[in-house]
PDB file of N, CA and C in Angstrom:
ATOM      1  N   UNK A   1      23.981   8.017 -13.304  1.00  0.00           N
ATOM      2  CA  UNK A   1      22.612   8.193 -13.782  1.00  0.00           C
ATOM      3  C   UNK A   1      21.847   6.866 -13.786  1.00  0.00           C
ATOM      4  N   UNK A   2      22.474   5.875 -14.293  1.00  0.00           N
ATOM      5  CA  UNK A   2      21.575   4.359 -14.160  1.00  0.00           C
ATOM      6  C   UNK A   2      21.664   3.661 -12.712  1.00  0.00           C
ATOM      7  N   UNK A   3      22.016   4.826 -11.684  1.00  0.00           N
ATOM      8  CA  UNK A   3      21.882   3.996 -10.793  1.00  0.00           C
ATOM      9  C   UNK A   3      20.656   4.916 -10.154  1.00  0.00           C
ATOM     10  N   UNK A   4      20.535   6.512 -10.667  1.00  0.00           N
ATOM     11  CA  UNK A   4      19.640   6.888  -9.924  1.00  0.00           C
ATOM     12  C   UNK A   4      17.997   6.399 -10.923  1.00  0.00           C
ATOM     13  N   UNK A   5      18.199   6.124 -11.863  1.00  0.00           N
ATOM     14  CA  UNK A   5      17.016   5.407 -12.552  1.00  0.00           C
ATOM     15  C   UNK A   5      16.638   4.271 -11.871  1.00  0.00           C
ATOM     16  N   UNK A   6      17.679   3.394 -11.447  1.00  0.00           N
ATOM     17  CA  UNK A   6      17.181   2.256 -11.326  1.00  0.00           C
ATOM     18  C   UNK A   6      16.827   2.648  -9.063  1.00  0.00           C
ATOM     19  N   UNK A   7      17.118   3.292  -8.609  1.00  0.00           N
ATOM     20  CA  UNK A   7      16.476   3.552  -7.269  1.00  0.00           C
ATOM     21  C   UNK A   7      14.777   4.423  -7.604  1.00  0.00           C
ATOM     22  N   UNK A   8      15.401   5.254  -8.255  1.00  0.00           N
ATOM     23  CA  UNK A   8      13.443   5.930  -8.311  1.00  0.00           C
ATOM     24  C   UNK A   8      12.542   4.509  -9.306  1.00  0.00           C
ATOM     25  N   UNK A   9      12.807   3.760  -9.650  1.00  0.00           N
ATOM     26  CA  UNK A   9      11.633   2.471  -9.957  1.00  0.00           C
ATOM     27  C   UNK A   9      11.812   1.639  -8.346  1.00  0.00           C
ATOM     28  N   UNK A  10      12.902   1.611  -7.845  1.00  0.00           N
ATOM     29  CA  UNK A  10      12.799   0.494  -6.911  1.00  0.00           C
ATOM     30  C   UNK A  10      11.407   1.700  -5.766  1.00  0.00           C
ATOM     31  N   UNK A  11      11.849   3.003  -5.645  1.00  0.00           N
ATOM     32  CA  UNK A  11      11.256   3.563  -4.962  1.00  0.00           C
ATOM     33  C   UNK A  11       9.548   3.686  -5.311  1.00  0.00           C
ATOM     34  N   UNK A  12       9.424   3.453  -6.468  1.00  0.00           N
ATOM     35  CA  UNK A  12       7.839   3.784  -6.843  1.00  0.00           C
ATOM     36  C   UNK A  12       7.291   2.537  -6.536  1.00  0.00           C
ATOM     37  N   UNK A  13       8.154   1.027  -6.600  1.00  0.00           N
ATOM     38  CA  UNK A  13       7.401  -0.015  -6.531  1.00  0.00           C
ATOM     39  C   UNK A  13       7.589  -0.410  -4.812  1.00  0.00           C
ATOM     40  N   UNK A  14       8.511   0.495  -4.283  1.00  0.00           N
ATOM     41  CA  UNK A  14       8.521   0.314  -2.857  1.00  0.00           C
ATOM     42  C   UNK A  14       6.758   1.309  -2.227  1.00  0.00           C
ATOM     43  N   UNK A  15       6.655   2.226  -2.661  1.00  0.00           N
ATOM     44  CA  UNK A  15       5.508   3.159  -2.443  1.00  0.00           C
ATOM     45  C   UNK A  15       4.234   2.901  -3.191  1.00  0.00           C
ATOM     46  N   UNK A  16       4.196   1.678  -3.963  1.00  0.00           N
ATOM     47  CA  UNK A  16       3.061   0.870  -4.331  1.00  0.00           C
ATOM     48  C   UNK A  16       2.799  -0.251  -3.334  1.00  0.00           C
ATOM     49  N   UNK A  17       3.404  -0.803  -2.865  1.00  0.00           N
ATOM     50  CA  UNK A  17       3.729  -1.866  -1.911  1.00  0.00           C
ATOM     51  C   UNK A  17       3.395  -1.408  -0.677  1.00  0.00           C
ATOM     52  N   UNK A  18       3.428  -0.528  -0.215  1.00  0.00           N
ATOM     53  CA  UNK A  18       3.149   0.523   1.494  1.00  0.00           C
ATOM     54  C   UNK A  18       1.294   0.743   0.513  1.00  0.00           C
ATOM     55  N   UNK A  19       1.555   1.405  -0.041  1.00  0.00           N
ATOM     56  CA  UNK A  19      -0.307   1.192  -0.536  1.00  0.00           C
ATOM     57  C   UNK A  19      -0.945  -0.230  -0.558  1.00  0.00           C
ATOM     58  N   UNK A  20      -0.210  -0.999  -1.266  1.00  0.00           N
ATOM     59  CA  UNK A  20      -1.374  -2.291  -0.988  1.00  0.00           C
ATOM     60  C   UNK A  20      -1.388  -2.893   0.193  1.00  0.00           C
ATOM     61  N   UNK A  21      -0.283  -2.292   0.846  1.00  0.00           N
ATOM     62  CA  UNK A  21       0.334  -2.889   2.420  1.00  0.00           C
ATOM     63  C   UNK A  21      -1.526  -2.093   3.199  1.00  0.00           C
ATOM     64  N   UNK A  22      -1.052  -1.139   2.936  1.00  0.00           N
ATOM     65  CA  UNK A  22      -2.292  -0.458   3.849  1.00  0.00           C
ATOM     66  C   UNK A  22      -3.500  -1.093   3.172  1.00  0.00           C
ATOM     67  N   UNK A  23      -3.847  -0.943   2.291  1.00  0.00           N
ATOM     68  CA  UNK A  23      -5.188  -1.600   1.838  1.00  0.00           C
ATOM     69  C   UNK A  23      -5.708  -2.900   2.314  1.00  0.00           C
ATOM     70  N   UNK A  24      -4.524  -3.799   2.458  1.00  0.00           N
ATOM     71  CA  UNK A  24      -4.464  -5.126   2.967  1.00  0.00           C
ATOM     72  C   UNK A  24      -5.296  -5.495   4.078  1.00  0.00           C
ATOM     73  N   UNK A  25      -4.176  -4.665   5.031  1.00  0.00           N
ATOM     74  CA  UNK A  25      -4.714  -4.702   6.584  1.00  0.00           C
ATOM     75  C   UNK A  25      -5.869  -3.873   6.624  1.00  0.00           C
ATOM     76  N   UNK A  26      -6.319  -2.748   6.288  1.00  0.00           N
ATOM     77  CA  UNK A  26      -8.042  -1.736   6.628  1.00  0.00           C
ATOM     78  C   UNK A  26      -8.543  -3.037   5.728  1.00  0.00           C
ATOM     79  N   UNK A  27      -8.743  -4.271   5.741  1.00  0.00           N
ATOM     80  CA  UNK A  27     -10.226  -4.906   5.201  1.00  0.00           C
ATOM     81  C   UNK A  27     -10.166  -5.181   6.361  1.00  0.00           C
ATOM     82  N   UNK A  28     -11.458  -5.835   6.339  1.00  0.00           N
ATOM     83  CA  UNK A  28     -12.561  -6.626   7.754  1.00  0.00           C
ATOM     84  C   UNK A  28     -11.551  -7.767   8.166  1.00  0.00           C
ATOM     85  N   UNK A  29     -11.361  -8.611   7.224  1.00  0.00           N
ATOM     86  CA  UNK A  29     -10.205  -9.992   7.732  1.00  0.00           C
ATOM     87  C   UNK A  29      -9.085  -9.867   6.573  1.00  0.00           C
ATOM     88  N   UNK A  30      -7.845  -9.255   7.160  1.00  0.00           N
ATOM     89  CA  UNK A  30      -6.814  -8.710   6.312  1.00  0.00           C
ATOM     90  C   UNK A  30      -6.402 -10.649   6.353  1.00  0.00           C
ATOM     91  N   UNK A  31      -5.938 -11.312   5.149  1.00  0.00           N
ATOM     92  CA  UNK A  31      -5.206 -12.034   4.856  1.00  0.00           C
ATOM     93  C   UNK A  31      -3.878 -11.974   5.108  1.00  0.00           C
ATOM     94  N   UNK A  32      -3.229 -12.414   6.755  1.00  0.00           N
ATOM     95  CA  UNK A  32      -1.958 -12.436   7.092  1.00  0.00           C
ATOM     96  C   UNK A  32      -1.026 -12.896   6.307  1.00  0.00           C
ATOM     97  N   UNK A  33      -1.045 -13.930   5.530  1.00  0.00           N
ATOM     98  CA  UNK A  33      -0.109 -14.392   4.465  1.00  0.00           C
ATOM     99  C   UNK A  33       0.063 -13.655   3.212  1.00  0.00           C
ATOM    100  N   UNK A  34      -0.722 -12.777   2.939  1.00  0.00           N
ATOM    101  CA  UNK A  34      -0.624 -11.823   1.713  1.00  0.00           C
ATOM    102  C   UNK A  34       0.015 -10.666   2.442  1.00  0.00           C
ATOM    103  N   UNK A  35       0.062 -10.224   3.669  1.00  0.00           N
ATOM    104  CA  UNK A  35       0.574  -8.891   4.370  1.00  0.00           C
ATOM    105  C   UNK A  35       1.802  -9.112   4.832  1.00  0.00           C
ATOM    106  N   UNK A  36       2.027 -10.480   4.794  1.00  0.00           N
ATOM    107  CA  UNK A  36       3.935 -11.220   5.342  1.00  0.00           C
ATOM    108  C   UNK A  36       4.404 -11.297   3.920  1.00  0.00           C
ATOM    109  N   UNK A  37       3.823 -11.310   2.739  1.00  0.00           N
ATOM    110  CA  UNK A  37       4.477 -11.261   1.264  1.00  0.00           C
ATOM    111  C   UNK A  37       4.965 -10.071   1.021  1.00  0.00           C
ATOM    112  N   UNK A  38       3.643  -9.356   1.134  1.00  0.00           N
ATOM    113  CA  UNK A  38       3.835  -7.988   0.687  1.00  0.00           C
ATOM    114  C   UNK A  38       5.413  -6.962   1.642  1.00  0.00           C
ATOM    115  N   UNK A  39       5.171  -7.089   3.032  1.00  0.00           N
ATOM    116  CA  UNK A  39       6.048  -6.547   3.805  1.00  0.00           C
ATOM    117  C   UNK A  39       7.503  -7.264   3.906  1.00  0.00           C
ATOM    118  N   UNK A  40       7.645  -8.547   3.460  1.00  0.00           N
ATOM    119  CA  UNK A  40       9.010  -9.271   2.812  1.00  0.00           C
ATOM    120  C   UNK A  40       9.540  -8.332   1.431  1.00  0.00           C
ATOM    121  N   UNK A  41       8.516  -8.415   0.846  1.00  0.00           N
ATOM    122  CA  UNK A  41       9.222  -7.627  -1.061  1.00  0.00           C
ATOM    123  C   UNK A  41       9.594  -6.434  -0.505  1.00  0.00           C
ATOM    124  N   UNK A  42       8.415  -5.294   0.730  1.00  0.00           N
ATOM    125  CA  UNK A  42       8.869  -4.094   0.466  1.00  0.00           C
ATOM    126  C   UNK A  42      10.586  -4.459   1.111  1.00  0.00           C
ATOM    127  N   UNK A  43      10.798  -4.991   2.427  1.00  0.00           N
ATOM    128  CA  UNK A  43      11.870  -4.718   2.918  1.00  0.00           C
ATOM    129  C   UNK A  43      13.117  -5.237   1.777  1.00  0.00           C
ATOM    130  N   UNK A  44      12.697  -5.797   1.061  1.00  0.00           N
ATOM    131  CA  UNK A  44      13.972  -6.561   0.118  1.00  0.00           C
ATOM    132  C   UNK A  44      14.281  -5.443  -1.169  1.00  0.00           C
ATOM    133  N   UNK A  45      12.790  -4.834  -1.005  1.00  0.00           N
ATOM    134  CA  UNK A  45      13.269  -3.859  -1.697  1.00  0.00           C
ATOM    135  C   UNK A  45      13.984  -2.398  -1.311  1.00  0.00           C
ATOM    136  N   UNK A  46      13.735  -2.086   0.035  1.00  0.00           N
ATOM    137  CA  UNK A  46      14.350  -1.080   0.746  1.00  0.00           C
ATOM    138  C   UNK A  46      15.859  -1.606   1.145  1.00  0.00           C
ATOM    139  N   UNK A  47      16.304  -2.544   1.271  1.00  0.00           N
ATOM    140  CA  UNK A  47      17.782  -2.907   1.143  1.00  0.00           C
ATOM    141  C   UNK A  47      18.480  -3.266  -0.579  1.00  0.00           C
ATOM    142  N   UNK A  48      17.180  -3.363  -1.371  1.00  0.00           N
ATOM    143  CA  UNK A  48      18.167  -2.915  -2.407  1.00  0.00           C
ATOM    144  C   UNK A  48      18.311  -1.661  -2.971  1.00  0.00           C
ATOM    145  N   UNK A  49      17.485  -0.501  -2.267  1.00  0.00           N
ATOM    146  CA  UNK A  49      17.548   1.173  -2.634  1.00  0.00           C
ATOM    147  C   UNK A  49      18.680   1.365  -1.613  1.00  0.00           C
ATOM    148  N   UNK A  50      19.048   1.008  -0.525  1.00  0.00           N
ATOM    149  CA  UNK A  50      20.082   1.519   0.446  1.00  0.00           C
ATOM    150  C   UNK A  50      21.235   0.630  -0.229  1.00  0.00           C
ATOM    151  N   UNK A  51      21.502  -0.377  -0.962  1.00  0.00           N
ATOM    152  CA  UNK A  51      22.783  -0.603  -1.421  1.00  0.00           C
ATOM    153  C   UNK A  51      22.795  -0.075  -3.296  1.00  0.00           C
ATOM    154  N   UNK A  52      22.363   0.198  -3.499  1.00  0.00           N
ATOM    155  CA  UNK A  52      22.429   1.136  -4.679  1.00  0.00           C
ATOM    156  C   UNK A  52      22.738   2.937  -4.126  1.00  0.00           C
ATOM    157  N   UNK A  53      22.058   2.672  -2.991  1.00  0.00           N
ATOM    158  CA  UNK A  53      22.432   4.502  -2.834  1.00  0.00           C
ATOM    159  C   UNK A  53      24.196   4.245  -2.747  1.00  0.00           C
ATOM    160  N   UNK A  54      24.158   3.394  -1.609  1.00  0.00           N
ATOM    161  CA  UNK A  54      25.752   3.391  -1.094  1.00  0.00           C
ATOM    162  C   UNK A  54      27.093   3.404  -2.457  1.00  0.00           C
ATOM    163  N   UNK A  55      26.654   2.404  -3.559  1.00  0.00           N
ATOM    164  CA  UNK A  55      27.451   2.218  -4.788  1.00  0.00           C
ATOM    165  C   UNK A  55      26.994   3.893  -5.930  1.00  0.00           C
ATOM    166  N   UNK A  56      26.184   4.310  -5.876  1.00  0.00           N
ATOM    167  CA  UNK A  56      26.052   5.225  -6.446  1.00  0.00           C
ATOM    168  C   UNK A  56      26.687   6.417  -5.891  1.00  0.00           C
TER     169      UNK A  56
END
């Protein structure tokens, strides 16, 4: 159970992150260094939902 708690937060803040991801890039001059932050956290965070699935 605390492992599927702790994947559905990694998952909501992974699916907040794909939203500001998109918001980022649709402006007029998307700030490349804020869209290489943002798409670093999501992936760090999608390898820590795939090694929590695996241990769970």
């Amino acid at each position: 159970m605390l492992y599927e708690a702790r994947i559905n937060s990694l998952k909501t803040r992974h699916a907040r992150l794909d939203d500001q991801i998109f918001d980022e890039d649709r402006r007029p001059m998307p700030d490349q260094r804020v869209l290489m932050r943002l798409k670093l956290e999501k992936l760090r965070l999608k390898e820590e939902i795939e090694r929590l699935s695996v241990q769970g």
